[in-house]
N, C-alpha and C. Protein backbone atom coordinates (compact mmCIF):
# COMPACT_ATOMS: atom_id res chain seq x y z
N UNK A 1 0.84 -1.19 0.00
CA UNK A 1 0.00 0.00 0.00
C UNK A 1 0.89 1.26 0.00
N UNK A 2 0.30 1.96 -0.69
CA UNK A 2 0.75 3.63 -0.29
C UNK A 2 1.14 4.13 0.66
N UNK A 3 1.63 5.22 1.30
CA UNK A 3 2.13 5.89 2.44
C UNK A 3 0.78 6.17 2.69
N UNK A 4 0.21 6.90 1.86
CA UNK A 4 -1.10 7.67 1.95
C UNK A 4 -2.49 7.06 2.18
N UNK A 5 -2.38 5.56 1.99
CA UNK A 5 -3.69 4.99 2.12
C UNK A 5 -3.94 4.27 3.02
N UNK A 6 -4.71 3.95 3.46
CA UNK A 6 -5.04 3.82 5.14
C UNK A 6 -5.09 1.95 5.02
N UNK A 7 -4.56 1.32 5.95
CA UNK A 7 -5.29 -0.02 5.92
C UNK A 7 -6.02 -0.32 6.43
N UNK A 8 -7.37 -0.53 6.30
CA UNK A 8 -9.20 -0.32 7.39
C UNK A 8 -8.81 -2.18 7.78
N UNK A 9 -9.60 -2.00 8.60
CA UNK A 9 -9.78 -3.53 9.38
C UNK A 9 -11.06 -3.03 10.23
N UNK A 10 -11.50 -4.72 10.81
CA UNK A 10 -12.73 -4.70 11.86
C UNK A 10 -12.56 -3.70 12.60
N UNK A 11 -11.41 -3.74 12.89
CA UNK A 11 -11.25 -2.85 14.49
C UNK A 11 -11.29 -1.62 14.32
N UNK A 12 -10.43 -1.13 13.08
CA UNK A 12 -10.18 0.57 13.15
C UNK A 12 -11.08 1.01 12.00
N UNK A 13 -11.71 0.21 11.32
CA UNK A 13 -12.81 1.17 10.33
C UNK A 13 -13.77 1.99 11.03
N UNK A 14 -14.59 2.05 11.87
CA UNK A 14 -15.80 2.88 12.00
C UNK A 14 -14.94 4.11 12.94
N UNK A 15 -14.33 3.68 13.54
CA UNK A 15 -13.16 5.31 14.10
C UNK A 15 -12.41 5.97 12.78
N UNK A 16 -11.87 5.47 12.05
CA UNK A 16 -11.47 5.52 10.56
C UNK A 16 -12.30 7.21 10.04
N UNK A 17 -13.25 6.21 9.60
CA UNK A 17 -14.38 6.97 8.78
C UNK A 17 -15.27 8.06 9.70
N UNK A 18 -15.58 7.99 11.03
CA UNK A 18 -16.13 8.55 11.64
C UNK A 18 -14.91 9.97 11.94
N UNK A 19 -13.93 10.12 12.00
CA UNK A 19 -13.21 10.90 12.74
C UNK A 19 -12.59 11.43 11.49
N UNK A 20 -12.88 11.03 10.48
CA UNK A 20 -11.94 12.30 9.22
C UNK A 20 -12.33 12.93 9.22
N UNK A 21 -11.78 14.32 8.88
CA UNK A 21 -12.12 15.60 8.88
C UNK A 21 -12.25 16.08 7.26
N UNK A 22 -11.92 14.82 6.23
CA UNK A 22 -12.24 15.02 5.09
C UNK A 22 -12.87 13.68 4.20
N UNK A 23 -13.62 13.50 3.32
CA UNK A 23 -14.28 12.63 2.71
C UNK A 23 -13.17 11.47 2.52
N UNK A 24 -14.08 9.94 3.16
CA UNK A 24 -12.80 8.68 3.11
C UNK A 24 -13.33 7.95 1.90
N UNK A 25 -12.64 7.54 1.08
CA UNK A 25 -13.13 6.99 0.17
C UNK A 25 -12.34 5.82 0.26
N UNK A 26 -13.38 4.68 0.89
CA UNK A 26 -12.77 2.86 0.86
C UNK A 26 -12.84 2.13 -0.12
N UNK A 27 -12.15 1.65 -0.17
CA UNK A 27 -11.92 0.73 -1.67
C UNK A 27 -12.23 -0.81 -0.98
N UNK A 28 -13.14 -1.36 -1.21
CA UNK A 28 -13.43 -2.72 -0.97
C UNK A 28 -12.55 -3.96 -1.79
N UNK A 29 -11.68 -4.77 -1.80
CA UNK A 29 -10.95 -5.19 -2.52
C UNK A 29 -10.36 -6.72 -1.52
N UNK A 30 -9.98 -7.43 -2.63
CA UNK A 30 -9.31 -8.72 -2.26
C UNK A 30 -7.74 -9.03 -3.23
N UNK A 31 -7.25 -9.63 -2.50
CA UNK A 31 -6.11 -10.23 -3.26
C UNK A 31 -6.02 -11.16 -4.62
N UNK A 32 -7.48 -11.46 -4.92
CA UNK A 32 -7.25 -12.47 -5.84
C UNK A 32 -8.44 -11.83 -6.88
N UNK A 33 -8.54 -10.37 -6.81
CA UNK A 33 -9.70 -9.59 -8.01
C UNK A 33 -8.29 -8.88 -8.61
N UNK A 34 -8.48 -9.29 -9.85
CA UNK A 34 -7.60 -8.65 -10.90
C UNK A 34 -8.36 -7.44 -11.36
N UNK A 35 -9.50 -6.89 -11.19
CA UNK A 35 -9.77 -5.60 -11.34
C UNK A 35 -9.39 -4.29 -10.01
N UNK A 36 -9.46 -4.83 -9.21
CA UNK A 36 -8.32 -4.59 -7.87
C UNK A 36 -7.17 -4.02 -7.87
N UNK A 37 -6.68 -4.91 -8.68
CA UNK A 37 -5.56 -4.48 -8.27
C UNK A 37 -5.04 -3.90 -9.79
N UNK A 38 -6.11 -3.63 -10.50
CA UNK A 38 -5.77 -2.62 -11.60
C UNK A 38 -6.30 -0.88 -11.58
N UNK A 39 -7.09 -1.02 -10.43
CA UNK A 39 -7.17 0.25 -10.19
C UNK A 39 -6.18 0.66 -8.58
N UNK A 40 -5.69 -0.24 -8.13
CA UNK A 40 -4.44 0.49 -7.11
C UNK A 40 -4.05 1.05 -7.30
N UNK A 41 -3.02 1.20 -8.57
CA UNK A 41 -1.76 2.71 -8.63
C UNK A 41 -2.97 3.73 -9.06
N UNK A 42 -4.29 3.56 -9.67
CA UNK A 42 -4.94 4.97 -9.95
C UNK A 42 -5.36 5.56 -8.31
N UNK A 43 -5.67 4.49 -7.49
CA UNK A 43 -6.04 5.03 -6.09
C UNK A 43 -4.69 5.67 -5.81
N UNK A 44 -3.62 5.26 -5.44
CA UNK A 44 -2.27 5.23 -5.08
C UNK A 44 -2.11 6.66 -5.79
N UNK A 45 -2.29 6.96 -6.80
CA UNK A 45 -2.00 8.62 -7.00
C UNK A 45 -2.67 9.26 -6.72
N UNK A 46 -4.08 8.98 -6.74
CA UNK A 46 -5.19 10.29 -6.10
C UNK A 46 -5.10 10.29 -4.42
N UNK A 47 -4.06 9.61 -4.38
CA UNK A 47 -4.19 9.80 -2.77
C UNK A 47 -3.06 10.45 -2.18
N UNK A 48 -2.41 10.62 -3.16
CA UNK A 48 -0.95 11.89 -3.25
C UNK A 48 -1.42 12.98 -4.01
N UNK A 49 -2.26 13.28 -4.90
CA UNK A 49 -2.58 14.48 -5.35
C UNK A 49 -3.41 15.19 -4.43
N UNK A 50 -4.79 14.05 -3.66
CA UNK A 50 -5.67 14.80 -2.98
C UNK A 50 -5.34 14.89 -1.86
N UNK A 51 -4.62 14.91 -1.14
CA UNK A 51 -3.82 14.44 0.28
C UNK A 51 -4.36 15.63 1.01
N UNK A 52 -4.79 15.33 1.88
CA UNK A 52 -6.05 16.75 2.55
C UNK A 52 -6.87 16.96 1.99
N UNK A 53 -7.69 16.46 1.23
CA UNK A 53 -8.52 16.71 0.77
C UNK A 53 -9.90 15.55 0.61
N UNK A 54 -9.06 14.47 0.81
CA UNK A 54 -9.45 13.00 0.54
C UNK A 54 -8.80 12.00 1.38
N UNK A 55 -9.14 10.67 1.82
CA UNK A 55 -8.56 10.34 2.65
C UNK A 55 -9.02 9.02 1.60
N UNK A 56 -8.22 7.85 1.63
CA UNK A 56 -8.30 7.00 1.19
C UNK A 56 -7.81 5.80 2.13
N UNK A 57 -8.95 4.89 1.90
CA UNK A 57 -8.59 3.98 2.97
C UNK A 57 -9.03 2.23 2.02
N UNK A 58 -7.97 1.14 2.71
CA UNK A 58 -8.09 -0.29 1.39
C UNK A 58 -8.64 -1.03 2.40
N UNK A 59 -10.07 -1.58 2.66
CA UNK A 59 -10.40 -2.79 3.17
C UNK A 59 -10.44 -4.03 2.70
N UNK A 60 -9.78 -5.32 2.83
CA UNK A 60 -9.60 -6.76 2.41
C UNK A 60 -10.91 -7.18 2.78
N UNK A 61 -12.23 -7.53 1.56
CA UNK A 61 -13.21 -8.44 2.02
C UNK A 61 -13.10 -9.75 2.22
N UNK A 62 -12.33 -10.38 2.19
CA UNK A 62 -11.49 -11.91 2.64
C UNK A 62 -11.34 -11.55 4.19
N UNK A 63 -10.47 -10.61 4.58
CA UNK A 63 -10.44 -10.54 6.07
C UNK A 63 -11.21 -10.06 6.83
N UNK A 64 -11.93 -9.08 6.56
CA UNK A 64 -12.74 -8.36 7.20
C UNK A 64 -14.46 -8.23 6.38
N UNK A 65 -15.00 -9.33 6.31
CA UNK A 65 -16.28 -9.54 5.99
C UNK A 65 -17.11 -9.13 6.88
N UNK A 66 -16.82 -8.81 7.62
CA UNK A 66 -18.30 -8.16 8.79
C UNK A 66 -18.90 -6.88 7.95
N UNK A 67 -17.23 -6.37 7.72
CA UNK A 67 -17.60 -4.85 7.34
C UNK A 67 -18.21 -4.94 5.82
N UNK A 68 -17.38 -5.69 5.06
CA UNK A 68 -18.33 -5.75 3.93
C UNK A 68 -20.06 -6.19 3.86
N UNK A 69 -19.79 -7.25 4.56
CA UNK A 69 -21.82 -7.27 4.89
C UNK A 69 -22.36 -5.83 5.00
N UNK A 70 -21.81 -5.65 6.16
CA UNK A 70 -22.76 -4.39 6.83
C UNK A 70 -22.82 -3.54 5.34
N UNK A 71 -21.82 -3.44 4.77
CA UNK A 71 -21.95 -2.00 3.65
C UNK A 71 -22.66 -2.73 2.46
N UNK A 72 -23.41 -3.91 2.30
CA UNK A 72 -24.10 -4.55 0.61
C UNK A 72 -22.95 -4.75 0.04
N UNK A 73 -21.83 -5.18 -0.07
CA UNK A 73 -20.62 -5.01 -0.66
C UNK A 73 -20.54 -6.61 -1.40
N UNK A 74 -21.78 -6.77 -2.91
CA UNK A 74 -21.44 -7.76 -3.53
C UNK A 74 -20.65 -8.23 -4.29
N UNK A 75 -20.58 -7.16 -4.81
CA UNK A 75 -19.09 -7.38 -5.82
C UNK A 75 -17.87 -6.30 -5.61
N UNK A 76 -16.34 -6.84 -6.19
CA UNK A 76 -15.26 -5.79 -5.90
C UNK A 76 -14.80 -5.74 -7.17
N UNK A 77 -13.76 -4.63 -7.28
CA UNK A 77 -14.17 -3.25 -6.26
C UNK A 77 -15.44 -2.65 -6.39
N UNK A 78 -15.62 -2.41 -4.82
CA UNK A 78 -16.62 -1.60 -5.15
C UNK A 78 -16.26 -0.50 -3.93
N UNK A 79 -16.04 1.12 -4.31
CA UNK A 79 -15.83 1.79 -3.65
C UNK A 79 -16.73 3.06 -2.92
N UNK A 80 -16.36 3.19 -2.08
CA UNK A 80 -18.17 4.07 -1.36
C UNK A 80 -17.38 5.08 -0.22
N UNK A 81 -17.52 6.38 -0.63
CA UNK A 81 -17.04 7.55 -0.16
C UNK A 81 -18.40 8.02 1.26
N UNK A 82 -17.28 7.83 1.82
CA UNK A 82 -17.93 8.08 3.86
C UNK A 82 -17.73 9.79 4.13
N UNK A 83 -18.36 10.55 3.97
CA UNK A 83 -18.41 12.02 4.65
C UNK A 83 -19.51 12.01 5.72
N UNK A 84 -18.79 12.57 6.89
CA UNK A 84 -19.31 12.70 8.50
C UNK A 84 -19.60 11.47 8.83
N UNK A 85 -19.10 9.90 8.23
CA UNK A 85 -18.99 8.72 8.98
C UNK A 85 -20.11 8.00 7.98
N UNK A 86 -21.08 8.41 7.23
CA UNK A 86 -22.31 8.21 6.58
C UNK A 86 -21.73 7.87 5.32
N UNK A 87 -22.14 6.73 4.42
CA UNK A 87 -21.76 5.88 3.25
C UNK A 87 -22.44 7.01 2.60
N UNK A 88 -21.98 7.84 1.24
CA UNK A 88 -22.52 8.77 0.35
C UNK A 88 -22.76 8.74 -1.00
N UNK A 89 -21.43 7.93 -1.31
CA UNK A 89 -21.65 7.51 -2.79
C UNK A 89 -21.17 5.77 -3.09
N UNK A 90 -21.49 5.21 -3.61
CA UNK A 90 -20.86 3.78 -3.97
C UNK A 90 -20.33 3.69 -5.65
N UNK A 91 -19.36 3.02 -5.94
CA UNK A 91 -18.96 3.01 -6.94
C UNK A 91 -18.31 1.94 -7.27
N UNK A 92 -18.98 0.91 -8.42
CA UNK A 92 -19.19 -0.53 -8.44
C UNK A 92 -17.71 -0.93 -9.29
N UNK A 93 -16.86 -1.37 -9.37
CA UNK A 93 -16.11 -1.80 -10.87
C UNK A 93 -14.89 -0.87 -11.03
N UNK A 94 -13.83 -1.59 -11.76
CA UNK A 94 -12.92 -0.97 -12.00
C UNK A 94 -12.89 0.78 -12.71
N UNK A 95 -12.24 1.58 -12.58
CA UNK A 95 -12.50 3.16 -13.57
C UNK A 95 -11.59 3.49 -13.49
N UNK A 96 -11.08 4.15 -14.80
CA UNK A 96 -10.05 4.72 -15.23
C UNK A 96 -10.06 6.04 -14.26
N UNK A 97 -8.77 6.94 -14.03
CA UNK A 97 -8.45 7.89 -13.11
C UNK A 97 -9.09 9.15 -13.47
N UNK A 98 -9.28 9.36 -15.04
CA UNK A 98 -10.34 10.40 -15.41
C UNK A 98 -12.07 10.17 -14.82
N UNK A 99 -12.23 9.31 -14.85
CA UNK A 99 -13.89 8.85 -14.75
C UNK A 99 -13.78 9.12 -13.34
N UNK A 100 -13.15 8.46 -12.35
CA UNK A 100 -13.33 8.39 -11.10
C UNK A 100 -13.08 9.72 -10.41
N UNK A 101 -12.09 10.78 -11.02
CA UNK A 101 -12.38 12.18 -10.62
C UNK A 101 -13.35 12.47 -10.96
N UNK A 102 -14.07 12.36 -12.02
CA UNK A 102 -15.68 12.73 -12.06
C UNK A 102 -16.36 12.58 -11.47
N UNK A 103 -16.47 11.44 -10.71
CA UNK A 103 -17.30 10.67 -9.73
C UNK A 103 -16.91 11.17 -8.59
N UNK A 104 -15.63 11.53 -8.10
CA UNK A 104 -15.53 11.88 -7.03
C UNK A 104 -15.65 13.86 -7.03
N UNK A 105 -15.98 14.16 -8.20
CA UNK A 105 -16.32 15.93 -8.20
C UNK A 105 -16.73 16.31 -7.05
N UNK A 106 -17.42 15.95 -6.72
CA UNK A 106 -18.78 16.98 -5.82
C UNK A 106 -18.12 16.49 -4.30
N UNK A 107 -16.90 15.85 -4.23
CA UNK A 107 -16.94 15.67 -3.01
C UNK A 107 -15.06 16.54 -2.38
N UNK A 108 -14.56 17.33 -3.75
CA UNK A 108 -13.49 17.46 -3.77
C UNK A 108 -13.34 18.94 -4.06
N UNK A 109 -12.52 20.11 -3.24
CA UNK A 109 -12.85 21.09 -4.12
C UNK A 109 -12.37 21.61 -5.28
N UNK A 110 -12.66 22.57 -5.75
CA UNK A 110 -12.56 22.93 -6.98
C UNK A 110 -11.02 23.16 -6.81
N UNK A 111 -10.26 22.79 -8.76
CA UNK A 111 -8.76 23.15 -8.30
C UNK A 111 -9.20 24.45 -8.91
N UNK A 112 -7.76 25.58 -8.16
CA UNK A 112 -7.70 26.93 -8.60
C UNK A 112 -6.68 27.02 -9.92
């Protein structure tokens, strides 16, 4: 993982997401989804470009299935941006780094 990206587990996800002071966007993911791990280095840079701005965090649904239940988390990736601790957006499937700044617009501010 990144310097920048958080590793969520049972224990430290809901303090995680509850206590950022900026939108967490979790990436639901396993070791053995080859769409996974083709969008890592696109996470892996938006998490050095947005760094204060975005918080990015990688949960393993192999290890930590509680948390995936709780969130509907049928298929991976599937990623779902937490502002004030509350699931806001979900986002099903691999996306190129253009698309997924789109998707993540409204939650990022404007560059100057």
């Amino acid at each position: 993982m990144a310097g920048n990206i958080a590793t969520l587990t049972s224990a430290n996800f809901d303090e995680t997401v509850r206590s950022a002071d900026t939108p967490v966007l979790v990436d639901f993911w396993a070791e053995w989804c080859g769409p996974c791990k083709a969008i890592a280095p696109v996470l892996n840079e938006l998490a050095t470009e947005q760094a204060g701005k975005l918080q990015i965090g990688k949960l393993n649904v192999d290890d930590h299935g509680d948390i995936a239940m709780r969130f509907n988390v049928m298929s991976i990736p599937t990623l779902i941006v937490f502002k004030n601790g509350e699931a806001v957006k979900r986002l099903v499937g691999a996306k190129g780094k253009g698309q997924l700044l789109q998707e993540l617009a409204e939650f990022l501010p404007a560059s100057r």
